[in-house]
Each structure stands twice: as structure tokens, then as C-alpha cells.
PDB file of N, CA and C in Angstrom:
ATOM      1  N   UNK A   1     -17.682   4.638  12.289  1.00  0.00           N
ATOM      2  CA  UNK A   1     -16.641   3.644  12.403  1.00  0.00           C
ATOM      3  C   UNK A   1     -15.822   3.945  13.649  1.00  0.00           C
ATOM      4  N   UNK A   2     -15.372   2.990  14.467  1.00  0.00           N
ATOM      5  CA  UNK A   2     -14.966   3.048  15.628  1.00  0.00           C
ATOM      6  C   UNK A   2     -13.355   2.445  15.465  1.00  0.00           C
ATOM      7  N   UNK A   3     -12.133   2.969  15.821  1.00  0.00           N
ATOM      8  CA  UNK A   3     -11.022   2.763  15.545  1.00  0.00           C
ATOM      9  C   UNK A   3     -10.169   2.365  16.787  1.00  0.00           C
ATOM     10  N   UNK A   4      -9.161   2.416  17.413  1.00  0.00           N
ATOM     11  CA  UNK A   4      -8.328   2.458  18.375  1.00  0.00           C
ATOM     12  C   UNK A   4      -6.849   1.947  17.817  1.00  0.00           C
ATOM     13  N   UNK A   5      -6.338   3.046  17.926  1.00  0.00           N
ATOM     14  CA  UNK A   5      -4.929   2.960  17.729  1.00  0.00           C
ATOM     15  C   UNK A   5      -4.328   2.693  18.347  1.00  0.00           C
ATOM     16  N   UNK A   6      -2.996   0.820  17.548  1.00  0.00           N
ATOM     17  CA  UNK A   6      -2.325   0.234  18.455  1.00  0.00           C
ATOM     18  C   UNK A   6      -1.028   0.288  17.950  1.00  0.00           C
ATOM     19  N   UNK A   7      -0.985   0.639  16.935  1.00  0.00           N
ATOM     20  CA  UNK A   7       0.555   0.892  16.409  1.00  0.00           C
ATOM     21  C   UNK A   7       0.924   2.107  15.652  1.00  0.00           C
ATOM     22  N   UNK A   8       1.925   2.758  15.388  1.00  0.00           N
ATOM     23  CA  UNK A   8       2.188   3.788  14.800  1.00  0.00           C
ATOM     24  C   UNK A   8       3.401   3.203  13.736  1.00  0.00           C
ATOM     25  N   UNK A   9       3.038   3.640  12.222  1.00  0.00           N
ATOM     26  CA  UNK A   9       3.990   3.401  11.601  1.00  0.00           C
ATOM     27  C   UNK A   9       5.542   4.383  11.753  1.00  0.00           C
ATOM     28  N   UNK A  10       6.756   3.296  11.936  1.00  0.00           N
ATOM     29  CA  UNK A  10       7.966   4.303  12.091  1.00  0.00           C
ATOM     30  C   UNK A  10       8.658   4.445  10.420  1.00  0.00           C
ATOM     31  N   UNK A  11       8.614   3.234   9.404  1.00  0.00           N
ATOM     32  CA  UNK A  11       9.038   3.042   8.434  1.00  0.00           C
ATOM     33  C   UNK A  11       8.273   2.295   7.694  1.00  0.00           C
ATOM     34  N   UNK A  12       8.609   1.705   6.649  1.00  0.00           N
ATOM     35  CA  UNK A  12       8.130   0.690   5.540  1.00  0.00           C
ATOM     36  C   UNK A  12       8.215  -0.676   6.360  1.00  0.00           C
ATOM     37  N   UNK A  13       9.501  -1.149   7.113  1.00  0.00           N
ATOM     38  CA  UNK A  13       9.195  -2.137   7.444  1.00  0.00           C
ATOM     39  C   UNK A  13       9.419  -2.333   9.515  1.00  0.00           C
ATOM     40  N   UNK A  14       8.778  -0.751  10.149  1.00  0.00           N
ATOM     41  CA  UNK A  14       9.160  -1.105  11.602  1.00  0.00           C
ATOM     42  C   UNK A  14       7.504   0.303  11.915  1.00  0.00           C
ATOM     43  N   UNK A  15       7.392  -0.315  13.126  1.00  0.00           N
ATOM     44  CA  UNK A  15       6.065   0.577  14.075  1.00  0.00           C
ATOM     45  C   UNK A  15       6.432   0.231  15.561  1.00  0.00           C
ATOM     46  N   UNK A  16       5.879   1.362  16.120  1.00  0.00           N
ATOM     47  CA  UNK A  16       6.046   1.376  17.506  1.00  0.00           C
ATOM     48  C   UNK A  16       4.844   0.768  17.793  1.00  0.00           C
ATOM     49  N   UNK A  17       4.103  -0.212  18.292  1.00  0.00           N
ATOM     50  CA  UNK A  17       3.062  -0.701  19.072  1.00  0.00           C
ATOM     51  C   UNK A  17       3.193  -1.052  20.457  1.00  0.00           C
ATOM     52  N   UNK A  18       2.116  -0.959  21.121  1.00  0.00           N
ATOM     53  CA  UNK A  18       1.836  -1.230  22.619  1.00  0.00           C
ATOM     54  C   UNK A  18       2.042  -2.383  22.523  1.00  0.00           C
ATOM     55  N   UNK A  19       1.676  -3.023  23.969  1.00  0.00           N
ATOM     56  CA  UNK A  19       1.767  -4.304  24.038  1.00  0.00           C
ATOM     57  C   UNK A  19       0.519  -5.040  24.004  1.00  0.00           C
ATOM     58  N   UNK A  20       0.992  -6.269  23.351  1.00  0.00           N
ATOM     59  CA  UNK A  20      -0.220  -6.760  22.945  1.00  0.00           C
ATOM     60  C   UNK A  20      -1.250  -7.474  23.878  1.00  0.00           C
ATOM     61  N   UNK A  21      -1.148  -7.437  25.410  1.00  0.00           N
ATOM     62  CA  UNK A  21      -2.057  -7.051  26.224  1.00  0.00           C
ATOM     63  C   UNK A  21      -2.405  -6.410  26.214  1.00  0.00           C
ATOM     64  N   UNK A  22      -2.028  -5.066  26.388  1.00  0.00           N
ATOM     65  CA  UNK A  22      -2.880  -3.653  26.159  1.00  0.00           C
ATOM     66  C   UNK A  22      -3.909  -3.181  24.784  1.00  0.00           C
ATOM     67  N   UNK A  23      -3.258  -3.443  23.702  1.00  0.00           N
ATOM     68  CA  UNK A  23      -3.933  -3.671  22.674  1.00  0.00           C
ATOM     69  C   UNK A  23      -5.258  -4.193  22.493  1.00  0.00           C
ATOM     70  N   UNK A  24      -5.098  -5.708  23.292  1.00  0.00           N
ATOM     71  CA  UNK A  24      -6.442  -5.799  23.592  1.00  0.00           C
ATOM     72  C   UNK A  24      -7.140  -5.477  24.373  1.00  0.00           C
ATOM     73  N   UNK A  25      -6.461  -5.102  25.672  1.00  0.00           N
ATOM     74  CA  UNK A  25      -7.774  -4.264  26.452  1.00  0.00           C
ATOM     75  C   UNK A  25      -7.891  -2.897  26.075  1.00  0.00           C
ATOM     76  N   UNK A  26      -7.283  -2.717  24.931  1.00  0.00           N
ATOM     77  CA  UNK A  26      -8.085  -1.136  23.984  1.00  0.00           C
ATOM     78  C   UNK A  26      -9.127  -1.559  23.281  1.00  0.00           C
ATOM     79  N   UNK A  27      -8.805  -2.744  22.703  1.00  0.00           N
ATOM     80  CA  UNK A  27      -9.817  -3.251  21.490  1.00  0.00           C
ATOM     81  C   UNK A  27     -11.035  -3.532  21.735  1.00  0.00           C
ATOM     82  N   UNK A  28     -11.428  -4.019  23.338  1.00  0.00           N
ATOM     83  CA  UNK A  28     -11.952  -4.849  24.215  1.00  0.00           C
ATOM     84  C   UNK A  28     -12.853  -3.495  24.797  1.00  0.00           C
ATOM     85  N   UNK A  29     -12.471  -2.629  24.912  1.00  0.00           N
ATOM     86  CA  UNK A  29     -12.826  -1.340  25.956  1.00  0.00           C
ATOM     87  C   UNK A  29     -14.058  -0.505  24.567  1.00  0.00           C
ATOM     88  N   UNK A  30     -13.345  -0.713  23.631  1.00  0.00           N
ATOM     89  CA  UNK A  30     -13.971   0.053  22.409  1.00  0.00           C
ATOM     90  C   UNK A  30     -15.087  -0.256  22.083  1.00  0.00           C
ATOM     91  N   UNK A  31     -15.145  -2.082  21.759  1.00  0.00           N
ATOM     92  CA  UNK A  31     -15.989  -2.739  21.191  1.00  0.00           C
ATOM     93  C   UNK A  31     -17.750  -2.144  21.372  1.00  0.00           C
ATOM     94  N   UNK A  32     -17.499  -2.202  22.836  1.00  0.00           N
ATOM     95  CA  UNK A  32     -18.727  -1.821  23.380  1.00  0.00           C
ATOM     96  C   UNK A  32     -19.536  -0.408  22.990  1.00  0.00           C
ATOM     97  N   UNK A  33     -18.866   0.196  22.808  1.00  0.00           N
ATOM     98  CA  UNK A  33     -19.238   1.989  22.632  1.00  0.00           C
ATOM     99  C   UNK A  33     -19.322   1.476  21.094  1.00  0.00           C
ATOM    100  N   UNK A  34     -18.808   0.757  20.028  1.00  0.00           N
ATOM    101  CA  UNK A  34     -18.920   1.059  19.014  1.00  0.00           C
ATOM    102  C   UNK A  34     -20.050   0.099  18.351  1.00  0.00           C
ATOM    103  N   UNK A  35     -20.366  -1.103  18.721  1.00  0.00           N
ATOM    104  CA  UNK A  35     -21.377  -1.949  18.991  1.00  0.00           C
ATOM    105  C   UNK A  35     -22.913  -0.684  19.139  1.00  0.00           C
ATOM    106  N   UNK A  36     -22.586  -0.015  19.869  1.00  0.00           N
ATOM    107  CA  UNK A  36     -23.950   1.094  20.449  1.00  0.00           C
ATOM    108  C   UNK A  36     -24.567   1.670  19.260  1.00  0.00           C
ATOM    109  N   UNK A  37     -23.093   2.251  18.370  1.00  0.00           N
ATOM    110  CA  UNK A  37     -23.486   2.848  17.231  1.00  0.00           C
ATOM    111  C   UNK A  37     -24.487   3.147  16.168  1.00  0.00           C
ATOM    112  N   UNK A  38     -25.257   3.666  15.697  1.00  0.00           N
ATOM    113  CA  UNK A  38     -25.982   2.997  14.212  1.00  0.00           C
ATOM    114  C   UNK A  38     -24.936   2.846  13.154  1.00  0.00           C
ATOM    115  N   UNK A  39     -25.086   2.142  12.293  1.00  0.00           N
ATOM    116  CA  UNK A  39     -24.271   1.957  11.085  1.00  0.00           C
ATOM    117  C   UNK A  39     -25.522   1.501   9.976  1.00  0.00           C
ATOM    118  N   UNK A  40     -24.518   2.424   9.306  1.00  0.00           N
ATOM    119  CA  UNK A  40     -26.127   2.070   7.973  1.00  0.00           C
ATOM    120  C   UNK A  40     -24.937   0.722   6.623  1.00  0.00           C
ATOM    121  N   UNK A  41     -25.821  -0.124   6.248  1.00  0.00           N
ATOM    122  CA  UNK A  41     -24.919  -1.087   5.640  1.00  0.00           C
ATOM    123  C   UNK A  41     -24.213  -0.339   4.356  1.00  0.00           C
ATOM    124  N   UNK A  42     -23.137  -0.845   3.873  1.00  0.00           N
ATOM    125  CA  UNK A  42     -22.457  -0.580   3.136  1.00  0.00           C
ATOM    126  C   UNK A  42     -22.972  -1.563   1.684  1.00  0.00           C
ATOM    127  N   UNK A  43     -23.278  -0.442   0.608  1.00  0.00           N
ATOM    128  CA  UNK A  43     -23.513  -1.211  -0.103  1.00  0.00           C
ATOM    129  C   UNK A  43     -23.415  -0.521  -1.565  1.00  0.00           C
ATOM    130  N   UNK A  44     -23.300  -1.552  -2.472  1.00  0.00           N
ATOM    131  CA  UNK A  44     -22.990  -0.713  -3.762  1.00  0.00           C
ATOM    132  C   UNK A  44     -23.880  -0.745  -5.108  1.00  0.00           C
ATOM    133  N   UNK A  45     -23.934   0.040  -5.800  1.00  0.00           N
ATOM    134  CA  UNK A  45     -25.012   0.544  -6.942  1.00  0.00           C
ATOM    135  C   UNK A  45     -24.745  -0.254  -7.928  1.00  0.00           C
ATOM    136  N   UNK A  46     -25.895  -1.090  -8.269  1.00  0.00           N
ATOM    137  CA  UNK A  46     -25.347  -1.973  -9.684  1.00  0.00           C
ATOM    138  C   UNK A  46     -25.589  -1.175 -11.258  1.00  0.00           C
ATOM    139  N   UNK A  47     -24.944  -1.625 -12.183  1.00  0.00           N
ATOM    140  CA  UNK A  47     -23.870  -2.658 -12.238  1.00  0.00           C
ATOM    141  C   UNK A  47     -22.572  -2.594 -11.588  1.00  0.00           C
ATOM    142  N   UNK A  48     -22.149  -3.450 -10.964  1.00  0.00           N
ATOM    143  CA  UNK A  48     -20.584  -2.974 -10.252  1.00  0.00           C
ATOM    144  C   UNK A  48     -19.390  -3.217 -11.435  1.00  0.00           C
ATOM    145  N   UNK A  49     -18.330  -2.348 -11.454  1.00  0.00           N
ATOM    146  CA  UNK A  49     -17.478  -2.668 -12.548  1.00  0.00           C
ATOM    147  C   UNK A  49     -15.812  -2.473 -11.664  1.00  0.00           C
ATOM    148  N   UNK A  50     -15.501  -3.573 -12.317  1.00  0.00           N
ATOM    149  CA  UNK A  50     -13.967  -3.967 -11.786  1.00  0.00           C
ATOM    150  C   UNK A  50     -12.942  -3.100 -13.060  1.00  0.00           C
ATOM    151  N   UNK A  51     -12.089  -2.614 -12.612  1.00  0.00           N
ATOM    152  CA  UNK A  51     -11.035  -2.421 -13.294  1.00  0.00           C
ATOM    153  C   UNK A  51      -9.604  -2.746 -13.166  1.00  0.00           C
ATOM    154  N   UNK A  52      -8.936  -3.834 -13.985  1.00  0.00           N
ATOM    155  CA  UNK A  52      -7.742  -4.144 -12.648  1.00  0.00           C
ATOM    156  C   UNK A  52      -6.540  -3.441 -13.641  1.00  0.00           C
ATOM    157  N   UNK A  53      -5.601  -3.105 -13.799  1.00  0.00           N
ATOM    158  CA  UNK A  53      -4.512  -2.167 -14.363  1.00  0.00           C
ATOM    159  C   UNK A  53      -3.158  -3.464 -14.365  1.00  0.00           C
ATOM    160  N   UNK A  54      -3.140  -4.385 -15.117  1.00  0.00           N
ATOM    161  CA  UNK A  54      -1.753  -5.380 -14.802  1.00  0.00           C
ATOM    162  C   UNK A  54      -0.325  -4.546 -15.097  1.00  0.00           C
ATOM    163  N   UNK A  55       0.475  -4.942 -14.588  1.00  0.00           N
ATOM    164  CA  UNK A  55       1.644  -4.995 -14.982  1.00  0.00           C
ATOM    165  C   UNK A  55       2.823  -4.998 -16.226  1.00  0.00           C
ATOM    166  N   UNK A  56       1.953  -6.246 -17.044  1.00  0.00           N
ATOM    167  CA  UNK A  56       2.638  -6.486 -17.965  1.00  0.00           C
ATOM    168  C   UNK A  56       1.155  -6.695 -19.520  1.00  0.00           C
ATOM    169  N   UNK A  57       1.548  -6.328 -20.479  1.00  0.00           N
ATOM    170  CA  UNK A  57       0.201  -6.313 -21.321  1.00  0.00           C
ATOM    171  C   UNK A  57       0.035  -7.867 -21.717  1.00  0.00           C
ATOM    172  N   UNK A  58       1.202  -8.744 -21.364  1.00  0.00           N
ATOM    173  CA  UNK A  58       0.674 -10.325 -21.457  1.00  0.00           C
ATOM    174  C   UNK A  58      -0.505 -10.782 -20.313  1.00  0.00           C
ATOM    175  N   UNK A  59      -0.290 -10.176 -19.360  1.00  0.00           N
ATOM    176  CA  UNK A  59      -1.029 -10.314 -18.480  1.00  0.00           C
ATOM    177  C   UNK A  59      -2.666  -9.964 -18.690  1.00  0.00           C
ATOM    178  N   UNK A  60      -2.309  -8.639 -18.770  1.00  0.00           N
ATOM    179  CA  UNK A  60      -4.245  -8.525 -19.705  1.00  0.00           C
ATOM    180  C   UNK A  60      -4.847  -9.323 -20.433  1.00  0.00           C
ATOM    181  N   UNK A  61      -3.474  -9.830 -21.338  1.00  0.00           N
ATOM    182  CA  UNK A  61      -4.309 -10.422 -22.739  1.00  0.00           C
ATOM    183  C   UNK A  61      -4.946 -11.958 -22.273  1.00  0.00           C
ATOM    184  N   UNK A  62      -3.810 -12.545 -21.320  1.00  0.00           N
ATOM    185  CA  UNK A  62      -4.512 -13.683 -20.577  1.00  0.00           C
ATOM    186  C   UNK A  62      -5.611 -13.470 -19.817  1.00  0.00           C
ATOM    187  N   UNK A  63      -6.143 -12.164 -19.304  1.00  0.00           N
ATOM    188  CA  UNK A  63      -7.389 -11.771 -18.454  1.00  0.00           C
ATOM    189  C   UNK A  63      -8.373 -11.658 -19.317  1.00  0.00           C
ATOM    190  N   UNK A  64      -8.283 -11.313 -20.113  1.00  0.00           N
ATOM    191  CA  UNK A  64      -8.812 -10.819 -21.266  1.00  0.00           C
ATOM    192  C   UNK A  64     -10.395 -11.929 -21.979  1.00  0.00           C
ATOM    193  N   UNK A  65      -9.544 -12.986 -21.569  1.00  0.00           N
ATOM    194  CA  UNK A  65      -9.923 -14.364 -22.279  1.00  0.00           C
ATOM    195  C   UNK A  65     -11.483 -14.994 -20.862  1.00  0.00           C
ATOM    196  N   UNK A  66     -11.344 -14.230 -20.364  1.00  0.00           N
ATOM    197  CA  UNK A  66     -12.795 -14.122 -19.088  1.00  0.00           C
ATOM    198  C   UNK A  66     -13.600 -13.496 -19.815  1.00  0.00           C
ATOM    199  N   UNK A  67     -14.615 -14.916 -20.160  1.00  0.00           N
ATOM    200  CA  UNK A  67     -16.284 -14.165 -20.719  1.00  0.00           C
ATOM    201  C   UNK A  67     -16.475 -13.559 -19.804  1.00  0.00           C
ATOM    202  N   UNK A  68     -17.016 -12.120 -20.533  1.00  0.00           N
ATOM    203  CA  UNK A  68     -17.403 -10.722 -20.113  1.00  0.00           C
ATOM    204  C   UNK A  68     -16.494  -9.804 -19.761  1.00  0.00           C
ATOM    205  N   UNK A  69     -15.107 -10.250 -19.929  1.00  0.00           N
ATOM    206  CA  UNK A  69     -13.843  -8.917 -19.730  1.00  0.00           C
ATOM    207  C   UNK A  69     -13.971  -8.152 -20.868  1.00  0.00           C
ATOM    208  N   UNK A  70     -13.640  -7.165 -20.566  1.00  0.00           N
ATOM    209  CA  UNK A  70     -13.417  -6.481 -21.834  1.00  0.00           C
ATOM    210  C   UNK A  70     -12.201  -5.501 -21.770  1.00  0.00           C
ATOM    211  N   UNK A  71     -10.932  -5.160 -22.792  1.00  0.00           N
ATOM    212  CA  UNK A  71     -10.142  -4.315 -22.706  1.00  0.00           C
ATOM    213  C   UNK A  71     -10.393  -3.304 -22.597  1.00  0.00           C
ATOM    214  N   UNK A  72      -9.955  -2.343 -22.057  1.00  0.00           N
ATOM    215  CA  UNK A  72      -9.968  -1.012 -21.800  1.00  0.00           C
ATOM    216  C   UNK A  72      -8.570   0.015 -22.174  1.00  0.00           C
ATOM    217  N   UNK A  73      -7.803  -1.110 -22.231  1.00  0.00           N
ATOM    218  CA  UNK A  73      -6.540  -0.170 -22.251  1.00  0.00           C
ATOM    219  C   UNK A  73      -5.301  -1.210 -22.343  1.00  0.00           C
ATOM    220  N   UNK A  74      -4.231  -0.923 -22.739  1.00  0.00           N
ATOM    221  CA  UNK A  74      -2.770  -1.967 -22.849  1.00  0.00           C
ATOM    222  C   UNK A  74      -2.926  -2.999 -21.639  1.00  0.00           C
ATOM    223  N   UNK A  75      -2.933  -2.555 -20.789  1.00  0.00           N
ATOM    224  CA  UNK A  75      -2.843  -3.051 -19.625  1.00  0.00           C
ATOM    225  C   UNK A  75      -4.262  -3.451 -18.304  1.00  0.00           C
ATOM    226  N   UNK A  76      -5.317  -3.041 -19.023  1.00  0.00           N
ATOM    227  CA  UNK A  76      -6.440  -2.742 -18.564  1.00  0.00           C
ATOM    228  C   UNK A  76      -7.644  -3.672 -18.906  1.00  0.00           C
ATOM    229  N   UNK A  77      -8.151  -4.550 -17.915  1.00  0.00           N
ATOM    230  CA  UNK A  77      -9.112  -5.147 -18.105  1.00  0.00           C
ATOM    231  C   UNK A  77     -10.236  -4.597 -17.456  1.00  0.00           C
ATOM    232  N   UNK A  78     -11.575  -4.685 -18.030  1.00  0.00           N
ATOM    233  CA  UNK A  78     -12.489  -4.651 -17.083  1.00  0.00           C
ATOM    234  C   UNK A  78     -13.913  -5.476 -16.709  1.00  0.00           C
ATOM    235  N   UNK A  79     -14.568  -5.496 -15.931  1.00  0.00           N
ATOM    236  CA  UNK A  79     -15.592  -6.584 -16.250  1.00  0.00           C
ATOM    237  C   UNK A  79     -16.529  -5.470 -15.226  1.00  0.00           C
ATOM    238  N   UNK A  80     -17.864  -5.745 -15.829  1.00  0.00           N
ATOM    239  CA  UNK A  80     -19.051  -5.640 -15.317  1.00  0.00           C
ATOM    240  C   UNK A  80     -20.001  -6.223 -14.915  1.00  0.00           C
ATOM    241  N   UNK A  81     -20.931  -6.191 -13.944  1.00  0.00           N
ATOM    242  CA  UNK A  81     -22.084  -7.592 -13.913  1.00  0.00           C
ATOM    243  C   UNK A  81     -23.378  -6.817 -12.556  1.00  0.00           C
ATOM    244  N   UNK A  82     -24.661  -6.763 -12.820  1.00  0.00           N
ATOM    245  CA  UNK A  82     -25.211  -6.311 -12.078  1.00  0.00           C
ATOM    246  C   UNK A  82     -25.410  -7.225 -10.520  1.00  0.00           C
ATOM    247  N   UNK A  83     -24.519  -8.248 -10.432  1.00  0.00           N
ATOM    248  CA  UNK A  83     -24.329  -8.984  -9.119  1.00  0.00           C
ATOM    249  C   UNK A  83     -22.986  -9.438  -8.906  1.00  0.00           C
ATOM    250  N   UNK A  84     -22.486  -8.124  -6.971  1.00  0.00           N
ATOM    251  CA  UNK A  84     -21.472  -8.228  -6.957  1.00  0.00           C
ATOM    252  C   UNK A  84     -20.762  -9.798  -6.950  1.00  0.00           C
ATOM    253  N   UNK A  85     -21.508 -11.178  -6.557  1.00  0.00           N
ATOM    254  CA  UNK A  85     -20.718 -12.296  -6.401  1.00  0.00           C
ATOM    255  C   UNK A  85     -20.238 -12.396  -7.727  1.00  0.00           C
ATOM    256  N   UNK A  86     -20.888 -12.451  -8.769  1.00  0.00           N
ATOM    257  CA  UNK A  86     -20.022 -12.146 -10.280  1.00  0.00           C
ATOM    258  C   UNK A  86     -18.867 -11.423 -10.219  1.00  0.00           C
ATOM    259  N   UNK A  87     -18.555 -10.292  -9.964  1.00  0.00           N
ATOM    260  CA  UNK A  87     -17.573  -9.660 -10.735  1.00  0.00           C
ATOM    261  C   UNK A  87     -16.713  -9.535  -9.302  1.00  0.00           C
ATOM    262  N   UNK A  88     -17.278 -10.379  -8.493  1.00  0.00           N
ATOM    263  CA  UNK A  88     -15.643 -11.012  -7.449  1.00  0.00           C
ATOM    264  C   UNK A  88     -15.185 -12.332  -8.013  1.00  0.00           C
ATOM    265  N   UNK A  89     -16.551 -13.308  -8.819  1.00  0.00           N
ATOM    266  CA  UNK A  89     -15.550 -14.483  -9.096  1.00  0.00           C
ATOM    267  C   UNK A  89     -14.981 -14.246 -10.750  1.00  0.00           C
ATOM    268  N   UNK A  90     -15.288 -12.911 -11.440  1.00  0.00           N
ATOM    269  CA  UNK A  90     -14.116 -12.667 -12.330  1.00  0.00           C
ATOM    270  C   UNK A  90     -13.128 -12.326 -11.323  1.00  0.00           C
ATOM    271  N   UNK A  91     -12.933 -11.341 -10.547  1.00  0.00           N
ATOM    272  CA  UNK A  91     -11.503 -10.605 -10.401  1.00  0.00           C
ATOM    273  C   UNK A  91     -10.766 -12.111  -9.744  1.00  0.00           C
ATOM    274  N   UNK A  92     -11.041 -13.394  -9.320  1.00  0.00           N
ATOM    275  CA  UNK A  92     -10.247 -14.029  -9.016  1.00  0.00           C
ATOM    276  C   UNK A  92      -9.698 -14.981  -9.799  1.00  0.00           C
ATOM    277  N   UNK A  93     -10.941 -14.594 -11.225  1.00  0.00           N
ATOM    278  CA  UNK A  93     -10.607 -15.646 -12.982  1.00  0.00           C
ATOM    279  C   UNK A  93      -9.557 -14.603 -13.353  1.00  0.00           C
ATOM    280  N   UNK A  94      -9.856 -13.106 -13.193  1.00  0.00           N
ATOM    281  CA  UNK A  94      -8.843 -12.163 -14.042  1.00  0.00           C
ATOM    282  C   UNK A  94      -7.531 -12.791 -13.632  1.00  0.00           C
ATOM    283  N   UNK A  95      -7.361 -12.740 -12.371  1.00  0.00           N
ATOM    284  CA  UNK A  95      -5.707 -12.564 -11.651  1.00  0.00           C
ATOM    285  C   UNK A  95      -5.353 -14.053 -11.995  1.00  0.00           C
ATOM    286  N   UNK A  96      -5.944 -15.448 -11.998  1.00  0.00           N
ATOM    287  CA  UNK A  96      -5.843 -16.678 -12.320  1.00  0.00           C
ATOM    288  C   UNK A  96      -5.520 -16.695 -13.315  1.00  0.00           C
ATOM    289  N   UNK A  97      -6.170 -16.295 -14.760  1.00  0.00           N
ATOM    290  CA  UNK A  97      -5.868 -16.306 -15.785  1.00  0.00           C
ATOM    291  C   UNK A  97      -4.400 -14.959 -15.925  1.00  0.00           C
ATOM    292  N   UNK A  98      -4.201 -14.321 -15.640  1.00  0.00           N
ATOM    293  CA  UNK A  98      -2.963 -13.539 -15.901  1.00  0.00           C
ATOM    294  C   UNK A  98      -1.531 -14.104 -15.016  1.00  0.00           C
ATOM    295  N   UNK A  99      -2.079 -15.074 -14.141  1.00  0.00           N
ATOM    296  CA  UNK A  99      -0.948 -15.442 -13.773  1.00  0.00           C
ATOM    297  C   UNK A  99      -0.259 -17.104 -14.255  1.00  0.00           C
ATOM    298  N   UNK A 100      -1.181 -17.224 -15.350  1.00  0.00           N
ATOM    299  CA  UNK A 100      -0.793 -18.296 -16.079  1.00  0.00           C
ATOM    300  C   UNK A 100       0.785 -18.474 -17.031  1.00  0.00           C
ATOM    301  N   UNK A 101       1.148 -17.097 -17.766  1.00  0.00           N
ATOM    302  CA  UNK A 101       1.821 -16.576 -18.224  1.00  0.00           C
ATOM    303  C   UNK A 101       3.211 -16.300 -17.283  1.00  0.00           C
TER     304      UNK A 101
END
């Protein structure tokens, strides 16, 4: 993985960064050398399993209600599915359905 650092965090809400010309002719300068690279793909072992931890246990119980969630805990839903496009279009039914409440 090829990086170039353009800002430095000073706080929660302030960073020192270059300017954002320069920035890009860092970003711009990098590309190339990191383009060269091998990269082996990123990929994950099925079944993939989501675990999301809510906030409030109303919130689970509304997640909850996603064929194939299953509780895990007060606050704890989880879902499994041996194909990741599944258990991305639960985690966007989980958070949909918990934010009904």
C-alpha cells in the first residue's frame, strides 16, 4: 500500500495540511511508483459474518426482524451469508430497520 502524507492531525476538530496544490503534486508523484507495485486482491473467507453492537436494545430488536439476523447479545445483532453482496444488503436492512424506532 502506497500512502503520502498530507495532513497531520492537531486535534479532534483542526490538522495542519499542505496546500492543496502540493497535495496533489504528492498524490500525483506517488501514483506512479505505487501503480508499479504487485498487490494481491483483498478478499474474504466465506461465510462472512456481520456483527453490528447498537446503542440502544430497541434498536437491535428492530434489526432483529431481518430474515437471517440473529441476536447475539442485548444490543447485538448478527447476520451471516456465504455471499458478501448479502450480508452488505443486511447491514444496510440492519441500520434501516433500527433506525425506524
Amino acid at each position: 500500500m502506497a500512502t503520502v502524507i498530507v495532513k497531520e492531525a492537531v486535534s479532534r476538530h483542526a490538522a495542519k495540511s499542505v496546500a492543496p496544490a502540493v497535495a496533489c503534486r504528492m498524490i500525483r508523484e506517488e501514483v506512479p511508483r505505487a501503480l508499479k507495485r504487485k498487490h494481491a486482491p483483498f478478499t474474504l473467507r466465506a461465510p462472512v459474518t456481520l456483527e453490528v453492537d447498537f446503542a440502544m436494545t430497541i434498536h437491535a430488536d428492530m434489526a432483529e426482524l431481518c430474515p437471517g439476523a440473529t441476536r447475539t447479545a442485548g444490543r447485538t445483532v448478527a447476520f451471516s451469508h456465504q455471499d458478501y453482496g448479502e450480508v452488505f444488503r443486511a447491514w444496510r436492512t440492519l441500520l434501516n430497520l433500527s433506525a425506524v424506532v
